[in-house]
N, C-alpha and C. Protein backbone atom coordinates (compact mmCIF):
# COMPACT_ATOMS: atom_id res chain seq x y z
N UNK A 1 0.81 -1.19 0.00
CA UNK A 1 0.00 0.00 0.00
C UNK A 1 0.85 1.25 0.00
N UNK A 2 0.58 2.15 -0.26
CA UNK A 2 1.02 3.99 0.04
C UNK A 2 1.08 3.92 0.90
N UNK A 3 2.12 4.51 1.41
CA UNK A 3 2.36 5.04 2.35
C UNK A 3 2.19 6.40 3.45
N UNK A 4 1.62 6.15 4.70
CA UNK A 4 0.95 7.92 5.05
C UNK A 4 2.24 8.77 5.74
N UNK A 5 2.27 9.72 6.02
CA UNK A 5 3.63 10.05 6.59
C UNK A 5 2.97 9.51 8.57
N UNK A 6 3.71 9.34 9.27
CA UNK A 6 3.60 9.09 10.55
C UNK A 6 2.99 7.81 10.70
N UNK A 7 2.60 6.72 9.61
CA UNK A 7 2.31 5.84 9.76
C UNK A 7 3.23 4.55 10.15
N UNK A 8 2.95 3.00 10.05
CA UNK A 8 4.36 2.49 10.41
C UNK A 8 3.83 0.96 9.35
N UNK A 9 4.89 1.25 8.48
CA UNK A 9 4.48 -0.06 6.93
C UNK A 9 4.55 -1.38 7.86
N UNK A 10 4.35 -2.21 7.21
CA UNK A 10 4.22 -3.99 7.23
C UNK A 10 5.55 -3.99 7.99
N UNK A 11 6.45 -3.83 7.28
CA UNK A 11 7.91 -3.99 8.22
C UNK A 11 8.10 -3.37 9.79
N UNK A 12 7.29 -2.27 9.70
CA UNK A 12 7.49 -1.71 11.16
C UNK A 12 8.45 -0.56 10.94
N UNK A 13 8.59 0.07 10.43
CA UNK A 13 9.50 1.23 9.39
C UNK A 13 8.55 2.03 9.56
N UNK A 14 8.98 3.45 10.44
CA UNK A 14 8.17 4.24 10.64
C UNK A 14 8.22 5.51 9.12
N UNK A 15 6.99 5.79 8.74
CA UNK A 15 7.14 6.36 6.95
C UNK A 15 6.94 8.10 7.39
N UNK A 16 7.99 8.76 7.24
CA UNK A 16 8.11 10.07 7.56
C UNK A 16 8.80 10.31 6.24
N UNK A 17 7.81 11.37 5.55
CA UNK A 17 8.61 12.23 4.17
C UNK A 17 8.09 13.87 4.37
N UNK A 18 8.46 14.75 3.73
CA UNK A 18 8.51 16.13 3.44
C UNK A 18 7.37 16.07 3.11
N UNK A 19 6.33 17.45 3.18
CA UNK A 19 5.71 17.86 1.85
C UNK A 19 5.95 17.91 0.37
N UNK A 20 7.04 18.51 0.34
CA UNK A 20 8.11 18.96 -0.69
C UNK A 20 8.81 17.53 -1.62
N UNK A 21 9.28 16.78 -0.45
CA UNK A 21 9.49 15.32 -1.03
C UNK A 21 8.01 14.51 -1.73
N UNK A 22 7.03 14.52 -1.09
CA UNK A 22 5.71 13.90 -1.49
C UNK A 22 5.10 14.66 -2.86
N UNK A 23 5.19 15.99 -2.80
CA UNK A 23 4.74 16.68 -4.10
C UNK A 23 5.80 16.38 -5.10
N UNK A 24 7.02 16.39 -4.73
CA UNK A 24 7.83 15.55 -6.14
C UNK A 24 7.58 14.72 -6.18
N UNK A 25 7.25 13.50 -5.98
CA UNK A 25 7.16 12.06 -6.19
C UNK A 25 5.95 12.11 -6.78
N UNK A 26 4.73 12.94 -6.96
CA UNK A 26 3.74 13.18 -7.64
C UNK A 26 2.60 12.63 -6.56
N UNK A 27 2.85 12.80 -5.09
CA UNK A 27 1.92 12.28 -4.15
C UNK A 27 0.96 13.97 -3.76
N UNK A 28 -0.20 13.66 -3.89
CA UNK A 28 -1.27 15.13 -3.56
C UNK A 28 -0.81 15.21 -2.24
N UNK A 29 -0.24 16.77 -1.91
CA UNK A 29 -0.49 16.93 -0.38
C UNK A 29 -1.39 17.73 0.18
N UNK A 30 -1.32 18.31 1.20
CA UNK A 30 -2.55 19.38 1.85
C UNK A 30 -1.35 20.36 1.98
N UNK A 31 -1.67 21.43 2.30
CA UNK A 31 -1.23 22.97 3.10
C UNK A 31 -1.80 22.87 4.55
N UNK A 32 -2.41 21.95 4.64
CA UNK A 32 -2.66 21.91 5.80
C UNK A 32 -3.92 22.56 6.57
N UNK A 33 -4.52 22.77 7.73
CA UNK A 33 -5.77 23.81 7.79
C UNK A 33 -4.87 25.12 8.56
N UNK A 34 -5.42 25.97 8.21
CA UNK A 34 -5.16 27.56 8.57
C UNK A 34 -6.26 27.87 9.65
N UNK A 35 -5.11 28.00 10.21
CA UNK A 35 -6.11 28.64 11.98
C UNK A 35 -6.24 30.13 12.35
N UNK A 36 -7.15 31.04 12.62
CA UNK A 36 -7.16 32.20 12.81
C UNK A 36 -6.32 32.30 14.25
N UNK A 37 -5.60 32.23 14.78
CA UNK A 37 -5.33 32.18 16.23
C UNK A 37 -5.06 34.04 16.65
N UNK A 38 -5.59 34.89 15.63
CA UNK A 38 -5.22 36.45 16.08
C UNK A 38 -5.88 36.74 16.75
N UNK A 39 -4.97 37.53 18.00
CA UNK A 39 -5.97 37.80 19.49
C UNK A 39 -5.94 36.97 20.93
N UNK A 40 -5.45 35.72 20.09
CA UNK A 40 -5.15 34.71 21.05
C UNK A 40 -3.96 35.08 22.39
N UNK A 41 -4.20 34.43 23.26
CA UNK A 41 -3.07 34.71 24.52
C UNK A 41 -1.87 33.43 24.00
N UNK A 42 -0.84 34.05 24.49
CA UNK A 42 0.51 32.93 23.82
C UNK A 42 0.41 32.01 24.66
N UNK A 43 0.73 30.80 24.56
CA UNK A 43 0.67 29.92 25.68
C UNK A 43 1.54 29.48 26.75
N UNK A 44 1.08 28.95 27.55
CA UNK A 44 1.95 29.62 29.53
C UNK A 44 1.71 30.93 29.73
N UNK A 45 1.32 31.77 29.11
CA UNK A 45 1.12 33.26 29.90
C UNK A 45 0.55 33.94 30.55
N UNK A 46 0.32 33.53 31.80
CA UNK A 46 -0.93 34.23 32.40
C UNK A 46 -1.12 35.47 32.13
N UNK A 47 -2.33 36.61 32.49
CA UNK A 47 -2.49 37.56 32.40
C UNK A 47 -1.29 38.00 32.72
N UNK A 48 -1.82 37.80 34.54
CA UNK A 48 -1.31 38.21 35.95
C UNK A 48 -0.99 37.76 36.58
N UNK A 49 0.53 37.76 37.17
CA UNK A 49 0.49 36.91 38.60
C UNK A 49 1.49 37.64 39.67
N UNK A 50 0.77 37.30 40.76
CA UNK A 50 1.23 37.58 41.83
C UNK A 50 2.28 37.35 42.95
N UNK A 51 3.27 38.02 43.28
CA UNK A 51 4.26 37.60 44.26
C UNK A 51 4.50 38.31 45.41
N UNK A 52 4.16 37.46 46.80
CA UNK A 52 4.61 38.38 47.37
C UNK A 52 5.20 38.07 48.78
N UNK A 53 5.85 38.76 49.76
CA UNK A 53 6.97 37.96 50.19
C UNK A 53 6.70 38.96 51.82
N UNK A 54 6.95 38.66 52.91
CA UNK A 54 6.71 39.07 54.04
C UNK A 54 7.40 38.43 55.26
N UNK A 55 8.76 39.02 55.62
CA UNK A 55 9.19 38.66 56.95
C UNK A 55 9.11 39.62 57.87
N UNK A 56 9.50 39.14 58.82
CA UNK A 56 9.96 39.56 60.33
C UNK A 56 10.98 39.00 60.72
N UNK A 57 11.71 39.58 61.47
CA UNK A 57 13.43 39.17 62.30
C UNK A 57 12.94 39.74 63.86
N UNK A 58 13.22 38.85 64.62
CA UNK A 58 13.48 38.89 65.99
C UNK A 58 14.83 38.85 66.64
N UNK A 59 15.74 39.52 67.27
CA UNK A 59 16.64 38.91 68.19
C UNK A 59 16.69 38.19 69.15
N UNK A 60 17.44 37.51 69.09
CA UNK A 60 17.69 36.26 70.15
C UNK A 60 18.67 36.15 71.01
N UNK A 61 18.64 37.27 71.85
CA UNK A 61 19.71 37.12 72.73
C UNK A 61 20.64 35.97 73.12
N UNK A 62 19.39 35.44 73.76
CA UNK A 62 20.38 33.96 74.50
C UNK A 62 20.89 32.92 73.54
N UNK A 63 20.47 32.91 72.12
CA UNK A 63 21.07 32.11 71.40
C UNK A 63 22.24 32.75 70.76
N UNK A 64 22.80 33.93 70.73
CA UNK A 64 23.22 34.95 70.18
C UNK A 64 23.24 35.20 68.73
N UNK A 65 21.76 35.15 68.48
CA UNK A 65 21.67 35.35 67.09
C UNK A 65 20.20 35.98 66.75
N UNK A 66 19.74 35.56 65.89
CA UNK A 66 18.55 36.08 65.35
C UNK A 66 17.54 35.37 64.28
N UNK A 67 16.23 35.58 64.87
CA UNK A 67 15.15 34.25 63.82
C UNK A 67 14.30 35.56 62.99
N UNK A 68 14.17 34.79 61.94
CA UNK A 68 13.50 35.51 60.84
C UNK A 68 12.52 34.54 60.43
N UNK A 69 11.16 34.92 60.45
CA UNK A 69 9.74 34.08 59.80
C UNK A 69 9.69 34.95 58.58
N UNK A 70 9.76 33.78 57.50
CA UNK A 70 9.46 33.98 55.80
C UNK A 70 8.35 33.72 55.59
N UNK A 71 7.14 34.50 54.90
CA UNK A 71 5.93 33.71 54.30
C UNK A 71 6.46 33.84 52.81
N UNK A 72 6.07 33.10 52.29
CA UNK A 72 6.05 33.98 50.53
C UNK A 72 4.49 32.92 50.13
N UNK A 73 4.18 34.17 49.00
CA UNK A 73 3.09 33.56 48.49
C UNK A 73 2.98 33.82 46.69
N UNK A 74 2.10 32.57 45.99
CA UNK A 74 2.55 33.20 44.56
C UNK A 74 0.66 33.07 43.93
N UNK A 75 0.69 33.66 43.06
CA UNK A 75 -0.51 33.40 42.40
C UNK A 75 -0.60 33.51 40.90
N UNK A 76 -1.05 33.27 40.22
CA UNK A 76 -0.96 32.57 38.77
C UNK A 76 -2.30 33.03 37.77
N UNK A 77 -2.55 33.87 37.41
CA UNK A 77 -4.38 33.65 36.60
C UNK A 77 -4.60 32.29 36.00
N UNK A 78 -5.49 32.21 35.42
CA UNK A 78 -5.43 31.49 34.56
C UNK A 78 -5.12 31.72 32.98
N UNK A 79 -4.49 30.66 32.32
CA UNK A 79 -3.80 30.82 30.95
C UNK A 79 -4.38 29.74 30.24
N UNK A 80 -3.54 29.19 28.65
CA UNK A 80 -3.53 28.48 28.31
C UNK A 80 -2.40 27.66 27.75
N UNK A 81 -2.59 26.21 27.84
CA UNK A 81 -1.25 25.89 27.20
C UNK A 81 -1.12 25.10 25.70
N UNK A 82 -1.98 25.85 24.77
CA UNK A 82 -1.13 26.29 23.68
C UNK A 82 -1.42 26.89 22.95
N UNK A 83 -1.46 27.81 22.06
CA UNK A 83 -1.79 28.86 21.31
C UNK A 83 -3.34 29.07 20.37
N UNK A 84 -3.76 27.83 20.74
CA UNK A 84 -5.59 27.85 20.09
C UNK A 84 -6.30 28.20 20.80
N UNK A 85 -6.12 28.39 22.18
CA UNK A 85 -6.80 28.89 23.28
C UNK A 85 -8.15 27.97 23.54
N UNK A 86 -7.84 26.55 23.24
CA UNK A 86 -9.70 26.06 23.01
C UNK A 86 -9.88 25.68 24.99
N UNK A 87 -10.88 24.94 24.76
CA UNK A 87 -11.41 24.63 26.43
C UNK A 87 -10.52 23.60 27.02
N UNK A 88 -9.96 22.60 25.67
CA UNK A 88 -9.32 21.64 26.22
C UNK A 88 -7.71 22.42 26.85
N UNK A 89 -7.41 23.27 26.56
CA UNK A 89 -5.92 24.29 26.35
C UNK A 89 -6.07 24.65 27.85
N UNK A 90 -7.29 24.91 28.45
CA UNK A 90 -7.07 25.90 29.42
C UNK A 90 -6.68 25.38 30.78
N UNK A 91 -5.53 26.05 31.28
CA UNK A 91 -5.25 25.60 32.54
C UNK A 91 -5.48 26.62 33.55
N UNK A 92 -6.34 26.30 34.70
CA UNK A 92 -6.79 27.07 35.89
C UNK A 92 -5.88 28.02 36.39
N UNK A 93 -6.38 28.78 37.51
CA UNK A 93 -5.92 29.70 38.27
C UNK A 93 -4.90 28.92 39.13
N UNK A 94 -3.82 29.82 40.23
CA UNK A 94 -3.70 28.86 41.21
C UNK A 94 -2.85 29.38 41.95
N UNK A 95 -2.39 29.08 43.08
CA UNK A 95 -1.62 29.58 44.06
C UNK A 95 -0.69 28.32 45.20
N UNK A 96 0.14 29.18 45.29
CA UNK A 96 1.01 28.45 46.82
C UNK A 96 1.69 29.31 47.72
N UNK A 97 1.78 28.78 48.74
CA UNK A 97 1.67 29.41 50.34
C UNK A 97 3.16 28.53 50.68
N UNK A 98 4.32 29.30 51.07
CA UNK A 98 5.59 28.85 51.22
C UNK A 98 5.93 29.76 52.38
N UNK A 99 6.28 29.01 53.52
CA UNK A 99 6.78 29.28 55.02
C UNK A 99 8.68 29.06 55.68
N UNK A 100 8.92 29.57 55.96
CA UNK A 100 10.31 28.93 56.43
C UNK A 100 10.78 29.95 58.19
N UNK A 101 11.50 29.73 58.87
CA UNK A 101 11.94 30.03 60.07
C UNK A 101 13.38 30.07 59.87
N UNK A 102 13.92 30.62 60.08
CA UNK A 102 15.50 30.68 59.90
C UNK A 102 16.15 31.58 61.16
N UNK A 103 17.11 30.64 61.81
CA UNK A 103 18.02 30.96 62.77
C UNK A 103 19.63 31.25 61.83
N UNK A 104 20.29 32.68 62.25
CA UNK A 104 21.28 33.57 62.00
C UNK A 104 21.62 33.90 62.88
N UNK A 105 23.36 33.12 63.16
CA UNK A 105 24.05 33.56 64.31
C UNK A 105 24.66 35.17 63.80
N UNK A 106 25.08 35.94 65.37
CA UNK A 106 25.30 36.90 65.15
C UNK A 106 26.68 37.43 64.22
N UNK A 107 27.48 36.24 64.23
CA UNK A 107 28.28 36.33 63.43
C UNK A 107 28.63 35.79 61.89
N UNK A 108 27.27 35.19 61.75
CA UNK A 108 26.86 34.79 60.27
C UNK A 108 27.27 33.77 60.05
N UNK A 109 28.11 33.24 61.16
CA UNK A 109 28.97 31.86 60.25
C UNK A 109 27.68 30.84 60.57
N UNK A 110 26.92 30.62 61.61
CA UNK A 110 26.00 29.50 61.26
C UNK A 110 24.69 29.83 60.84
N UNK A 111 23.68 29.31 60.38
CA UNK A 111 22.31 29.37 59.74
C UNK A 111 21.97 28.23 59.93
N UNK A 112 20.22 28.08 60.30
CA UNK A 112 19.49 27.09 60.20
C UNK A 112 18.48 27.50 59.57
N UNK A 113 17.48 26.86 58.69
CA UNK A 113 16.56 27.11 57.98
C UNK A 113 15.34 25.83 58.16
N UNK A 114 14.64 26.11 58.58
CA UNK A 114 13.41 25.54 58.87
C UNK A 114 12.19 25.47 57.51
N UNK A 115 11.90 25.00 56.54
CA UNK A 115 10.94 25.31 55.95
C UNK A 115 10.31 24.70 55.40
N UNK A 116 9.01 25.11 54.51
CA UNK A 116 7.57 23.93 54.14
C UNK A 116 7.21 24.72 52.83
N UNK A 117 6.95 24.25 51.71
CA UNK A 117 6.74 24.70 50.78
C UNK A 117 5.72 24.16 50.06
N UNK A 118 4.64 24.80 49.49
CA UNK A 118 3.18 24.45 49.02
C UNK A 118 2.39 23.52 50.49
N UNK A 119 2.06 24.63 50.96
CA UNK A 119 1.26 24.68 52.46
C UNK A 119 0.56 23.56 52.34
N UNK A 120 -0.52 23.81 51.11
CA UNK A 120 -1.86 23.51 50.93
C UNK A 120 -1.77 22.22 50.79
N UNK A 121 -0.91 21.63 50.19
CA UNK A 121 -0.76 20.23 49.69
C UNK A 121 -1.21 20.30 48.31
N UNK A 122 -1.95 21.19 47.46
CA UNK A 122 -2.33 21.25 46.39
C UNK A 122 -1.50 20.95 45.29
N UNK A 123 -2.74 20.08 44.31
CA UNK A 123 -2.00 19.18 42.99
C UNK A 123 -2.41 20.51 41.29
N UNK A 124 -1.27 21.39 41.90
CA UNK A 124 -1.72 22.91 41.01
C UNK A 124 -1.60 22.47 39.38
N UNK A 125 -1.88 22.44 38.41
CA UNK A 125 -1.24 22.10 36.98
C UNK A 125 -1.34 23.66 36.77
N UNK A 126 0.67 23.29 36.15
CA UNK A 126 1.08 24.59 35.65
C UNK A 126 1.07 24.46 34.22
N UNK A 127 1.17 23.53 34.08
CA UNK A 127 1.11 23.54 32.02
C UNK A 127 0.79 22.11 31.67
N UNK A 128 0.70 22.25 30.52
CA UNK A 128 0.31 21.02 30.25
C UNK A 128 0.40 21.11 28.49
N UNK A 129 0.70 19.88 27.70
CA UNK A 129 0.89 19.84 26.38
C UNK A 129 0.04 18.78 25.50
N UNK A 130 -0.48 19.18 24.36
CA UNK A 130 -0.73 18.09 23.85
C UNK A 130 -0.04 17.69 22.64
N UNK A 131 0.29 15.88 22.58
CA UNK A 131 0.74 15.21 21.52
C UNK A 131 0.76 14.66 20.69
N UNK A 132 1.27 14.89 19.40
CA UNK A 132 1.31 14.45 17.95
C UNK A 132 0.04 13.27 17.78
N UNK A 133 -0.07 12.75 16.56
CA UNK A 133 -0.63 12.15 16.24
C UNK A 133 -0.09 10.02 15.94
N UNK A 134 1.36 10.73 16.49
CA UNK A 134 2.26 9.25 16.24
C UNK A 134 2.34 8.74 17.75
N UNK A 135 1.93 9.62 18.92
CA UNK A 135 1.52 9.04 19.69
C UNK A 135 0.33 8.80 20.35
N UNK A 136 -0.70 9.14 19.89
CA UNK A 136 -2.26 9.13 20.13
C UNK A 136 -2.51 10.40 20.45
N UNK A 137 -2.48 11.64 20.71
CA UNK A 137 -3.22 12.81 21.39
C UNK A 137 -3.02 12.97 22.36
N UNK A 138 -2.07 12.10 23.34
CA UNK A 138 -2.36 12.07 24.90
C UNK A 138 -2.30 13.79 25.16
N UNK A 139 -2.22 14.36 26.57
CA UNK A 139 -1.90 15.51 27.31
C UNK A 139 -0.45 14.72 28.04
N UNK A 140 0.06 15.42 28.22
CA UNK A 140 1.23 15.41 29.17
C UNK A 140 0.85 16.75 30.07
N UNK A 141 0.58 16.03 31.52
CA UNK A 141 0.01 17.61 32.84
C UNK A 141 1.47 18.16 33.03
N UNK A 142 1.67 19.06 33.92
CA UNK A 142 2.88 19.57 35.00
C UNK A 142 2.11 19.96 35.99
N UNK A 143 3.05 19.17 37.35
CA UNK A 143 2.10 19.70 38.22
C UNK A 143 3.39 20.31 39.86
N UNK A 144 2.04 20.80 40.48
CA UNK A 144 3.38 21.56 41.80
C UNK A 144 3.98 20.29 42.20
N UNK A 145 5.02 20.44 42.81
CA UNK A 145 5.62 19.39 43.88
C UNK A 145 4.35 19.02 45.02
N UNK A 146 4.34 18.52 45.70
CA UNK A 146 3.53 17.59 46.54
C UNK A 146 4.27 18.42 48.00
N UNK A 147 3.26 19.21 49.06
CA UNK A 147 4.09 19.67 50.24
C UNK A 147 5.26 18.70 50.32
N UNK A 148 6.09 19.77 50.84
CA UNK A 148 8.01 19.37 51.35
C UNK A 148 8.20 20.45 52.08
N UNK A 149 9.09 19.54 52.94
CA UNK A 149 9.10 20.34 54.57
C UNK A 149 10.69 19.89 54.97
N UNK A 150 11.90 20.66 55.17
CA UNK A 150 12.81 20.12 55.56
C UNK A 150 13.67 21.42 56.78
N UNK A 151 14.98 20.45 56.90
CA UNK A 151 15.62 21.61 57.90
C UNK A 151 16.99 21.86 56.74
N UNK A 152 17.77 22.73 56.84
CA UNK A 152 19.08 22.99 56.48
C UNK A 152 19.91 23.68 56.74
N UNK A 153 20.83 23.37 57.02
CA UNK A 153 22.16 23.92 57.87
C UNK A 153 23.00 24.23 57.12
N UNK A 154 23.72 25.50 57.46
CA UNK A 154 24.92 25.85 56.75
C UNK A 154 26.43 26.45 57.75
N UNK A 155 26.98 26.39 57.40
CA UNK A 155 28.24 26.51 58.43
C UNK A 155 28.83 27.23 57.40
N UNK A 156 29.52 28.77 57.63
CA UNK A 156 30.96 29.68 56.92
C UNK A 156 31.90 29.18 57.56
N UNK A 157 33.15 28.79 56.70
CA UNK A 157 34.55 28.74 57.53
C UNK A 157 35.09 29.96 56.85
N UNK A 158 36.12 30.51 57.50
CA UNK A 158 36.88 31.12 57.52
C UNK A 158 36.59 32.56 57.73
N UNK A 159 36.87 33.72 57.37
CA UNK A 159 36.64 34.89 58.07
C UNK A 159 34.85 34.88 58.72
């Protein structure tokens, strides 16, 4: 039989040719369909998004140092991820809530850092793609990390 481009012959030989190659060989091709996409939002781009970040520092005498509480917070509109803008494209609004505690000796050489990142536990999708026709259509999601919470230490040597 003819061969389609992205198809896979009797042998298992995957059949990929040009346009350009197929119209020489005297095979009819398409141009393909023409999409109006003017006006459209580019894709990943939210409108708007939001950042915003809020500590405090306390002294700590008796430890001889000083604790600082981090909030940060982010927010995202909603966008799309990919340039047709259709219903299936659109990925939601969304946000995360990121905390940390951090101990600073007075002489800088030690630090501890206490912190938790995506409060909520929320499964946010930041993008997402869809694929060719040589692999069925699937979506491929992206999504936040899953809450994480750790400690970390740092030590300066020398001056």
């Amino acid at each position: 039989g003819t061969a389609v481009p992205g198809t896979v012959s009797d042998a298992g030989i995957p059949s990929y040719f040009s346009r350009n190659f197929l119209a020489a060989a005297g095979v009819p091709v398409s141009s393909g369909l023409l999409s109006d996409i003017s006006g459209n939002s580019l894709p990943n781009s939210p409108e708007t998004t939001i950042r915003l970040g809020v500590q405090y520092t306390w002294p700590i005498d008796g430890l001889n140092g000083e604790l600082t509480m981090r909030w940060d917070y982010y927010w995202q509109d909603d966008s799309y991820g990919r340039e047709f803008n259709t219903v299936g494209d659109e990925i939601d609004s969304w946000d995360q809530h990121n905390l940390s505690f951090i101990y600073q000796s007075n002489g800088g050489n030690w630090q501890a850092r206490l912190w938790a990142r995506n409060l909520q536990d929320d499964d946010n999708v930041t993008g997402h793609y869809l694929t060719s026709d040589t692999s069925g259509y699937f979506r491929n999601y992206f999504l936040t990390e899953p809450r994480i919470y750790g400690l970390s230490l740092k030590y300066r040597f020398g001056d």
